[in-house]
Every structure is written in C-alpha cells, then in structure tokens.
Protein backbone atom coordinates (compact mmCIF):
# COMPACT_ATOMS: atom_id res chain seq x y z
CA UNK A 1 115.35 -29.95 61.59
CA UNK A 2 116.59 -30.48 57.77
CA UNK A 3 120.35 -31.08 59.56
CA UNK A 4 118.66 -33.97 61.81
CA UNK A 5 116.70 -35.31 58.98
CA UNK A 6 119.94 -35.64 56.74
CA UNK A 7 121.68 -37.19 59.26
CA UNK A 8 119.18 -39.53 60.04
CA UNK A 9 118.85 -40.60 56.28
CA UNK A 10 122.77 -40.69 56.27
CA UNK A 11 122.65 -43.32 59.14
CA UNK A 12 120.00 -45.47 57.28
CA UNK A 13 122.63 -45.30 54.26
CA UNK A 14 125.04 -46.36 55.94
CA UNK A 15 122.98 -49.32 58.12
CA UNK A 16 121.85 -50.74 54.73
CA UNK A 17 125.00 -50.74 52.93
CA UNK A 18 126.06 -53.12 55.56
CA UNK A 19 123.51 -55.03 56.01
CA UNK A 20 123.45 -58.96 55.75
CA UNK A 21 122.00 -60.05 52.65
CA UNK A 22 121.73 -63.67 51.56
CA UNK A 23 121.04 -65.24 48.37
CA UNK A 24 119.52 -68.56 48.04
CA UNK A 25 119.98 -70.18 44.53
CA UNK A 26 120.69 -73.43 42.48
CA UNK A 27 122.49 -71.89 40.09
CA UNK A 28 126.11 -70.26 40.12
CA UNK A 29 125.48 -68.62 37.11
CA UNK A 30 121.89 -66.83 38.36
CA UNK A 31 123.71 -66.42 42.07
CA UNK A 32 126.60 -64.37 40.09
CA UNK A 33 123.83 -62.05 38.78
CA UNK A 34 122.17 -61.34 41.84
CA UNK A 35 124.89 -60.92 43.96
CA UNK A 36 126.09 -58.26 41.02
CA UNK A 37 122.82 -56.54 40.88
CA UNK A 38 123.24 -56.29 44.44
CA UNK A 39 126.44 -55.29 45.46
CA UNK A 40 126.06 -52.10 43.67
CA UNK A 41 124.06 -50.90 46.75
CA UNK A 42 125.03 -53.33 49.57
CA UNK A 43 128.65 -54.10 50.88
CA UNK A 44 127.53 -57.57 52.74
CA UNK A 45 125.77 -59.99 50.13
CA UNK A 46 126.57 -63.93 50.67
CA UNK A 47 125.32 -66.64 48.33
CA UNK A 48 124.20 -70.36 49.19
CA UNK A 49 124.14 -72.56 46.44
CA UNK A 50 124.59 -76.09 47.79
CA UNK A 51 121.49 -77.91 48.73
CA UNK A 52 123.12 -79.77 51.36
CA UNK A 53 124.88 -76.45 53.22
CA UNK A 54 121.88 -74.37 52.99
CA UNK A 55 121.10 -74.57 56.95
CA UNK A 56 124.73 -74.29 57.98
CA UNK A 57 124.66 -70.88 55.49
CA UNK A 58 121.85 -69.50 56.72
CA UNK A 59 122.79 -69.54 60.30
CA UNK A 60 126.61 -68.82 59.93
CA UNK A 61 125.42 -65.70 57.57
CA UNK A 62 122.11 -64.69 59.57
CA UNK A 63 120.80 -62.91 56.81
CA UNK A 64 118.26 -59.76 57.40
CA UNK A 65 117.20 -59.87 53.90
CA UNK A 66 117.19 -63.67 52.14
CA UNK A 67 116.38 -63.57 48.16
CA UNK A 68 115.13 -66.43 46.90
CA UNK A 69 116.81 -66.97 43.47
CA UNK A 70 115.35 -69.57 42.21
CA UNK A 71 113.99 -70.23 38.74
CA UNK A 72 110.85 -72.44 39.79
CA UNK A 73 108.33 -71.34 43.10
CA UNK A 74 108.69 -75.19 44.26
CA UNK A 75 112.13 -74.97 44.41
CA UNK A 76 112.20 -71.60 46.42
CA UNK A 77 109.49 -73.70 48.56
CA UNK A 78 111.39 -76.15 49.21
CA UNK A 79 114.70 -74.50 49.94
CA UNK A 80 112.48 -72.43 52.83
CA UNK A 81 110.64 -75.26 54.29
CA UNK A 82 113.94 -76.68 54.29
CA UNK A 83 115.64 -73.85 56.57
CA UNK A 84 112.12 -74.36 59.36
CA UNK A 85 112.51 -78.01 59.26
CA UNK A 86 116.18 -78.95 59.79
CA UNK A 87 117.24 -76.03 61.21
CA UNK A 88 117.28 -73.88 64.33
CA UNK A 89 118.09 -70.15 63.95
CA UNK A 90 114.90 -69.26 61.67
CA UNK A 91 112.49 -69.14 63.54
CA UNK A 92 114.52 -66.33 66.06
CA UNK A 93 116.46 -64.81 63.58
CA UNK A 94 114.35 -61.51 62.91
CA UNK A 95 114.78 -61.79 58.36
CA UNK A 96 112.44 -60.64 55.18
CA UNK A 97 112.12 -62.23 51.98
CA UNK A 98 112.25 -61.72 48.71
CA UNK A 99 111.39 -63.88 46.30
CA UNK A 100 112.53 -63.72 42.31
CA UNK A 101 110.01 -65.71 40.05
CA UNK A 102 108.92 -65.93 36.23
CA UNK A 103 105.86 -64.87 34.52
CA UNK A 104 104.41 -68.21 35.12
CA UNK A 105 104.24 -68.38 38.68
CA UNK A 106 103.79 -64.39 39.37
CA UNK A 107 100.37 -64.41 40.27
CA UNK A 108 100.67 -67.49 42.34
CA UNK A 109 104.01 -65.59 44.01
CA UNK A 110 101.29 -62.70 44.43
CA UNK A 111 98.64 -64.57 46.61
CA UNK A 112 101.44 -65.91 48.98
CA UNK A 113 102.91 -62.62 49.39
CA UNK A 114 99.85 -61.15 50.36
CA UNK A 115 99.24 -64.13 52.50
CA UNK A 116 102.52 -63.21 54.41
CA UNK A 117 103.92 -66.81 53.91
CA UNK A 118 106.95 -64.58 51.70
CA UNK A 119 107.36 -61.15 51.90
CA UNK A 120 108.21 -59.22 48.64
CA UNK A 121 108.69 -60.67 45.04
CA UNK A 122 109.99 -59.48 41.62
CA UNK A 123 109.05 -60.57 38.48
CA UNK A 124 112.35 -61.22 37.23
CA UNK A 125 112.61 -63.44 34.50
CA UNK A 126 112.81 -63.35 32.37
CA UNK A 127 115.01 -59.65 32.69
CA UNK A 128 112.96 -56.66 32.04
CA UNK A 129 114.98 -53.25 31.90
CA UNK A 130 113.90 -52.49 35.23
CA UNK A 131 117.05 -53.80 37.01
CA UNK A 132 116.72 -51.50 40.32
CA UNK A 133 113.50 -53.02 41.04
CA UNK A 134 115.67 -55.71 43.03
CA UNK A 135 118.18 -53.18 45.07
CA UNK A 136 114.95 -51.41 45.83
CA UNK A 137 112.66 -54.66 47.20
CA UNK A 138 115.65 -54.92 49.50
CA UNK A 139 115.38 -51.41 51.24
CA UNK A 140 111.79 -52.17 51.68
CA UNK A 141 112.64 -55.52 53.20
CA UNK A 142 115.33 -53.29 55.50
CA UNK A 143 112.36 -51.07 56.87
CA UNK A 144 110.40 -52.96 57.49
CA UNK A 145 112.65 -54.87 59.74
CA UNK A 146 113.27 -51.58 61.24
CA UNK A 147 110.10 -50.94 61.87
CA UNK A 148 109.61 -54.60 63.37
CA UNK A 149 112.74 -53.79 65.92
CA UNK A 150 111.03 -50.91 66.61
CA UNK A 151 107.40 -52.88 67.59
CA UNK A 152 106.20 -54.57 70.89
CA UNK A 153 107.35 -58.35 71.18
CA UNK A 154 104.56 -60.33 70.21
CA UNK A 155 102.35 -62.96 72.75
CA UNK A 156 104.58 -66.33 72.46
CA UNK A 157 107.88 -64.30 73.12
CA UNK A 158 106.62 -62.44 76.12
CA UNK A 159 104.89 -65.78 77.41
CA UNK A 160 108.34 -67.22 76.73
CA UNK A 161 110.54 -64.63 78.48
CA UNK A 162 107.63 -64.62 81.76
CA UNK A 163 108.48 -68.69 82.13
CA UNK A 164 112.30 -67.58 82.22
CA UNK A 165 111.84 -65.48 84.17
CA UNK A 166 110.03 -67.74 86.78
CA UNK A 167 112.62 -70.07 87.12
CA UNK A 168 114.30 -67.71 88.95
CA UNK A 169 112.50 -67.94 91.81
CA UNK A 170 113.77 -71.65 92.28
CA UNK A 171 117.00 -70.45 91.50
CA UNK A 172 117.01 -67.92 94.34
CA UNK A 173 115.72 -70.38 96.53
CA UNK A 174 118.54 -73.00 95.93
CA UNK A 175 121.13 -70.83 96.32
CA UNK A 176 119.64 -68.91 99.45
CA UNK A 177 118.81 -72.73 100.50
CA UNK A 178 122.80 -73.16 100.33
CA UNK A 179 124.20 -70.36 101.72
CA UNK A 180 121.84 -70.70 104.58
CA UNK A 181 123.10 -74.22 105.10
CA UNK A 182 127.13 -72.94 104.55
CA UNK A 183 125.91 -70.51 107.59
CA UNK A 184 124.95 -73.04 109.65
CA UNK A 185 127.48 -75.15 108.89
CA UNK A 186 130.17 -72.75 109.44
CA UNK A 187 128.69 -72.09 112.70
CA UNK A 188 128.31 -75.38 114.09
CA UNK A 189 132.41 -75.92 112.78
CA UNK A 190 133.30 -72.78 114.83
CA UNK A 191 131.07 -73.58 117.77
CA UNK A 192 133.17 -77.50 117.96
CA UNK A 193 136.55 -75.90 117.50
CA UNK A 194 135.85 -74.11 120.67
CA UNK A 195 135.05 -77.07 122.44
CA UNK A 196 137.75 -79.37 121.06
CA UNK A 197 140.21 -76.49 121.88
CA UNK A 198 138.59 -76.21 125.84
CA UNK A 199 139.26 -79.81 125.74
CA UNK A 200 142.85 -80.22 124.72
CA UNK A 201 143.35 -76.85 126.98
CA UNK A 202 141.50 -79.02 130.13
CA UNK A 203 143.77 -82.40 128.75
CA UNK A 204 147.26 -80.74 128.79
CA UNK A 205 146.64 -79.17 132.72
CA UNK A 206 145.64 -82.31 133.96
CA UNK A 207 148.59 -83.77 132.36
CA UNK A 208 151.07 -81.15 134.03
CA UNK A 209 148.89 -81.46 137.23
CA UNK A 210 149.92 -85.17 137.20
CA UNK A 211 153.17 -85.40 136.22
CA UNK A 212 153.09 -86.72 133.34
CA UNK A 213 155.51 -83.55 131.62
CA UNK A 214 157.35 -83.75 134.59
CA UNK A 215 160.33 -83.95 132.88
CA UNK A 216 159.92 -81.29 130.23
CA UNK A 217 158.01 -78.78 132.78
CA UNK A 218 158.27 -78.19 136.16
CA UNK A 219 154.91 -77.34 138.05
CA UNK A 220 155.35 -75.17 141.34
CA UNK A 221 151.90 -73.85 141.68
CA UNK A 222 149.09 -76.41 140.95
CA UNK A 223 146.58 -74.41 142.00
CA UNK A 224 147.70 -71.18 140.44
CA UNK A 225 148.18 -72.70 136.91
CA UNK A 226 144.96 -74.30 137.11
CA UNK A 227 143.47 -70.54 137.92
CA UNK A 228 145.39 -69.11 134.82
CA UNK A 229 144.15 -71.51 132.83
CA UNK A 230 140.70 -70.89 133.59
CA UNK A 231 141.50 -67.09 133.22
CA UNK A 232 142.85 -67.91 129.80
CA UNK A 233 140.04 -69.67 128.45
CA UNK A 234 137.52 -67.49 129.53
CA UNK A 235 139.41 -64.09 128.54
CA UNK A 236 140.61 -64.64 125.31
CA UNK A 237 140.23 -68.14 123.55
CA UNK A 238 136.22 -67.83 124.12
CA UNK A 239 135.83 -64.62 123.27
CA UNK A 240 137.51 -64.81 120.51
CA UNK A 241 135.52 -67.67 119.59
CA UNK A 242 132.17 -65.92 120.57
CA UNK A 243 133.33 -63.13 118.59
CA UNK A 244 133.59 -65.13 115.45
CA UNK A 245 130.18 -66.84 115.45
CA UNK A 246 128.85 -63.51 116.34
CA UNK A 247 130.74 -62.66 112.80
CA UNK A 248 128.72 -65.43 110.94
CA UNK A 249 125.33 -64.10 112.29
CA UNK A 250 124.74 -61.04 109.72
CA UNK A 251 125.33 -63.33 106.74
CA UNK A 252 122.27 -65.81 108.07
CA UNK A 253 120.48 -61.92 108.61
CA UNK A 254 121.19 -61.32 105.34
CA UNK A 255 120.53 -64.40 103.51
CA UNK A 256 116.58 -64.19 105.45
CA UNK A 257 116.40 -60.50 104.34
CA UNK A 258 117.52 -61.32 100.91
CA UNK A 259 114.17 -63.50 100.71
CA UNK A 260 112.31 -60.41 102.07
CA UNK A 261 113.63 -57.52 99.93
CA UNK A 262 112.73 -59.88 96.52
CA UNK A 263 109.42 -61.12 97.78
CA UNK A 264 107.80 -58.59 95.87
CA UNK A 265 109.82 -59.28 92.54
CA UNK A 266 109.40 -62.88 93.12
CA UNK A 267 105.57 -62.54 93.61
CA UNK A 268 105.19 -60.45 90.09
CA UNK A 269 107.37 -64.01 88.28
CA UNK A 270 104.65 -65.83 89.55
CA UNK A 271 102.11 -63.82 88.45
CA UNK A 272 103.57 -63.77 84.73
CA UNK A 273 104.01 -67.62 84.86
CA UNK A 274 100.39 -67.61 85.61
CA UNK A 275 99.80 -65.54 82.88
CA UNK A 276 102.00 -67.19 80.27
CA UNK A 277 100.81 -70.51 81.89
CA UNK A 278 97.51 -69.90 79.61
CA UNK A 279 99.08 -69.53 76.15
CA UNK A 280 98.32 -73.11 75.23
CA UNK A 281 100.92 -75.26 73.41
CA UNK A 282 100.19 -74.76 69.80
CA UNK A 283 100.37 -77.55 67.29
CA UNK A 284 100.34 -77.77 63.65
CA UNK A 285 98.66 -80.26 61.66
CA UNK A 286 99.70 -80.44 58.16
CA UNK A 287 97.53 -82.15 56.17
CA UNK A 288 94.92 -81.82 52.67
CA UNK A 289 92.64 -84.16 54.41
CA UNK A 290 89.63 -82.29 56.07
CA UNK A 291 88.20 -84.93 57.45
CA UNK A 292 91.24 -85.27 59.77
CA UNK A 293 91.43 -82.20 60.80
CA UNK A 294 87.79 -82.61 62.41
CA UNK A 295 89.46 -85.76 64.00
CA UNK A 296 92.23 -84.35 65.64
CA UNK A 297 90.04 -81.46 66.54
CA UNK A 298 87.37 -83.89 68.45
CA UNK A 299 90.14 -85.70 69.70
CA UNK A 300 92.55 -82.87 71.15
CA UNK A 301 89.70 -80.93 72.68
CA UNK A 302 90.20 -81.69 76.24
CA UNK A 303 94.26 -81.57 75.68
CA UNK A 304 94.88 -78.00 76.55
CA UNK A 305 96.46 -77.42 73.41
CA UNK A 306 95.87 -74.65 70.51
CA UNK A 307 95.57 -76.49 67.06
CA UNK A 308 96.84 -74.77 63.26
CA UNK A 309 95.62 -76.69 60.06
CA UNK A 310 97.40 -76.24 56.71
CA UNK A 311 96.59 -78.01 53.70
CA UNK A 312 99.91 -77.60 51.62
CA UNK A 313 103.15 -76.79 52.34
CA UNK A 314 102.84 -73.71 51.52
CA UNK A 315 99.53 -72.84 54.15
CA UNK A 316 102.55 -74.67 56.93
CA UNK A 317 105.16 -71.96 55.83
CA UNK A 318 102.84 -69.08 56.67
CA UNK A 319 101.59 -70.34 59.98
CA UNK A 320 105.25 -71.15 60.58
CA UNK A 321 106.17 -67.70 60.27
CA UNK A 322 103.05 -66.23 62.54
CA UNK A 323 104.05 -68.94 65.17
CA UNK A 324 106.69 -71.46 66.06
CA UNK A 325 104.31 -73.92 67.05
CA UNK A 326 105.20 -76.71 69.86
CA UNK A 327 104.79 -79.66 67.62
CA UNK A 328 104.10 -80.03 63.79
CA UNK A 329 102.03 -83.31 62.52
CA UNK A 330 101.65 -84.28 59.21
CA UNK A 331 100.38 -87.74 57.73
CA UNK A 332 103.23 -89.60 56.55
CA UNK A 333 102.02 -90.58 53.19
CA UNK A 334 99.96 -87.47 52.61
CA UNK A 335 101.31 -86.66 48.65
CA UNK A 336 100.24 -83.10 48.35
CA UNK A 337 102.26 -80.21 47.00
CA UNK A 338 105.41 -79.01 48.97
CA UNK A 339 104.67 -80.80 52.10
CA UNK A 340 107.77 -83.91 51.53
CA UNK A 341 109.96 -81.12 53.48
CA UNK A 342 108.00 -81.76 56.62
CA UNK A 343 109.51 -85.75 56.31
C-alpha cells in the first residue's frame, strides 16, 4: 500500500512538472517574474505578452493552468473575454485560472472566484514574503483538472456527441445506398456482356455459314459447326457468365444484412437525437438593462430557445464558462463595465 501510494504521488510529480502553464501579462518585466517564480516547480511555462497574439498563444500553447498577470482586474478581464470572443479553442480546451491582483481589487477578485467566473487568485502585489503561494495555486489548479478528467461529461457535450452520432445513420444509408447501386450495376454490366458476347458468337457463324470468311476459313460441316457452337455457348461461356453474377449476389446479401445487423445500433442514435433534440439552443443576452431582458424574454418565449442574462462583462464570463451558449447578444451601445470585448 505505502509502495503504491509513493508511486502514485511520484507520477503526479512528474505530470505537473510538465504540465502546460501559460502566463498572460502586459508587462515583460512582471512576465519575467512569474515565469521565474514558476519554473522552479514546472518545466513547461510560456508567456503571452502581446495584445494582438494573445489568441494565436493561447491555442498554439493550450495551457492547463493560465495565470493572469496582470496589474489591474479590467485588464485581466479583458485579456479573458478576449480569448471567448475571438477565439476558438477556449471553450474545449479543458484549463484553470489563476488570477494575480493587488490589495485594491482583492475582495472584488474574491466574489468572482467564488462565483466561478475565475478560478483561484493571489494577492500578489504588491510582494509579500509568501512567494510559494503562487507554485502552490497552480497544483491546486492541476487537481482539480484531474479531478474534472476524472468526472462525467456534462449535458451540452453528451447532447453534442448524441447529434454526431446520429448522422451516422445517414451516413450508413448513403453508402449502403451506393454499394447497393454498384451491385446492381455490376450485375446488369455482366448480365449485357453475356448477351453482346452470344451475339458476336451468333454474328461470326452466320458469317462462316455464308461465306463471307470463305477465304480465310474453310467450312466442311455447316451443320456440325453450328452444333458446336451451340455446345460452346451453353457449356462454358454461360456458365461462366452465370457463375459470375451468381458471384455478385452475396455482396447485395450482405449490403441488406448490413442494414439488419445495425438496426438496433441505429435505432438507439435515434433515440439519443431525440433526447439531445430537447436541450434547447441557449442564448446569452448581455446587457445592464433589465427592462430588456423582460423583452427578449416575452419575445423569445415561443422560440424554443434557453435564454442567460448578464449584466457586465464579468456576469458573461461566468455563464461563458458554465455554457458555450449558441448565440451571444448584447446592445451595441450598452457602456457598462467590461462588456466592449463582446464588440
């Protein structure tokens, strides 16, 4: 038991030492630091410091853990929103976040950590002496992604992976659909080769019948080549022919079978369609006005949809991180905190 537990721990060692660590910053000089701090622990830790790169970094390093370096909440905002609104990875790429803040913004750091919209945070400027406060956020972040691994997939990704899995049923179909017509088709080209061969057979007798080869091939017996002829149409080109066609018929048995043996499977995609068919659409209204929330709420009730309100950019960042929704709204001259990243 102690030997398995040690080698357990030995494996998560090793798993976090390598594991991807990103640090988000506008400043070289505060990037540096972090990435010092870190390295101590962890072999793999990146830094994105340009504004305009910070998508392309993201997804080319694919972080697990992403620190937020910033010196100001709004910026570390920002940068975030940023990374759900122009890019694509984020919202599949399983991450955790920690987010490094001053004194004046701590307690505000504190209510949207424990509304999930971040993770973890430090207070870390200014620098207290507790420098392995920030190595140690980021094994927390690591287990808990473990743990998340380790946990069920939630609604939307099931719903997702049922409607995939769906499609296959039309896929099967097509290509059954084909090869059943390449059957058929094969068939019907064997079936007139036999006939065009009985015919140029039947159109070089009569020729030698009638003389018209008389000159290359001399014809004794009219009657007897007529009879051989016969015999050798009707003991070896047709059966061979027959035999052929026959060939053809267990990939036609086998193409109707293959319909039979998935029915079942096929029967169980439609039934999770069905299923994922009623997870509504969700869309995300972002917007400080209440009033048009009501609005959209009166008006959207017969749509078939499932409908998310935030008032601030922050309030979209959590729900963004619950669920992707389908389609985000927000008021195009609405002026309220952190919500210009939705432009």
């Amino acid at each position: 038991m102690a030997a398995a537990a040690r080698r357990t721990a030995e494996v998560g060692v090793t798993s976090a030492r390598g594991a991807r660590i990103l640090v988000a910053t506008d400043s070289l000089s505060d990037a540096d630091l972090v990435r010092k701090l870190l390295s101590e622990e962890f072999d793999n830790v990146s830094i994105s410091t340009d504004p305009d790169r910070s998508v392309e970094d993201f997804e080319r390093r694919k972080p697990e853990v992403l620190v937020l370096a910033f010196n100001a909440l709004e910026k570390a905002e920002r940068y975030y929103l940023g990374l759900y609104r122009r890019g694509t990875a984020v919202h599949a790429l399983p991450h955790r976040t920690v987010i490094l803040c001053n004194k004046d913004d701590v307690r505000r750091v504190y209510e949207l950590c424990k509304k999930e919209y971040f993770d973890d945070y430090i207070l870390f400027w200014p620098m207290t002496h507790d420098a392995p406060r920030l190595p140690m956020a980021v094994h927390h972040a690591l287990r808990q992604m473990a743990a998340s691994r380790a946990a069920p997939a939630n609604t939307a990704e099931l719903a997702a992976q049922a409607r995939r899995i769906a499609e296959l049923e039309a896929q099967l179909e097509q290509y059954a659909a084909r090869g059943q017509a390449r059957v058929e088709e094969a068939s019907r080209s064997l079936r007139a080769a036999g006939q065009h061969i009985g015919a140029a057979l039947d159109h070089f007798g009569r020729r030698l019948t009638e003389g018209e080869l008389r000159n290359v091939v001399e014809l004794k017996d009219r009657s007897g080549f007529e009879t051989e002829l016969g015999r050798l149409k009707a003991q070896q080109i047709e059966p061979q022919l027959r035999a052929a066609v026959d060939a053809v018929a267990p990939v036609r048995q086998w193409a109707d079978g293959f319909r039979e043996a998935f029915a079942p499977q096929i029967e169980s995609a439609r039934s999770m369609k069905a299923l994922a068919d009623q997870l509504r659409p969700l869309v995300l209204t972002v917007d400080d006005d209440e009033f048009q929330h009501r609005l959209l709420t009166q008006m959207l009730a017969d749509a078939g949809l499932d409908l998310s309100f935030a008032t601030s950019g922050a309030e979209a960042l959590g729900a963004l991180r619950k669920r992707r929704p389908d389609l985000v709204l927000r008021r195009r001259h609405a002026a309220y905190r952190g919500c210009n990243e939705f432009q």
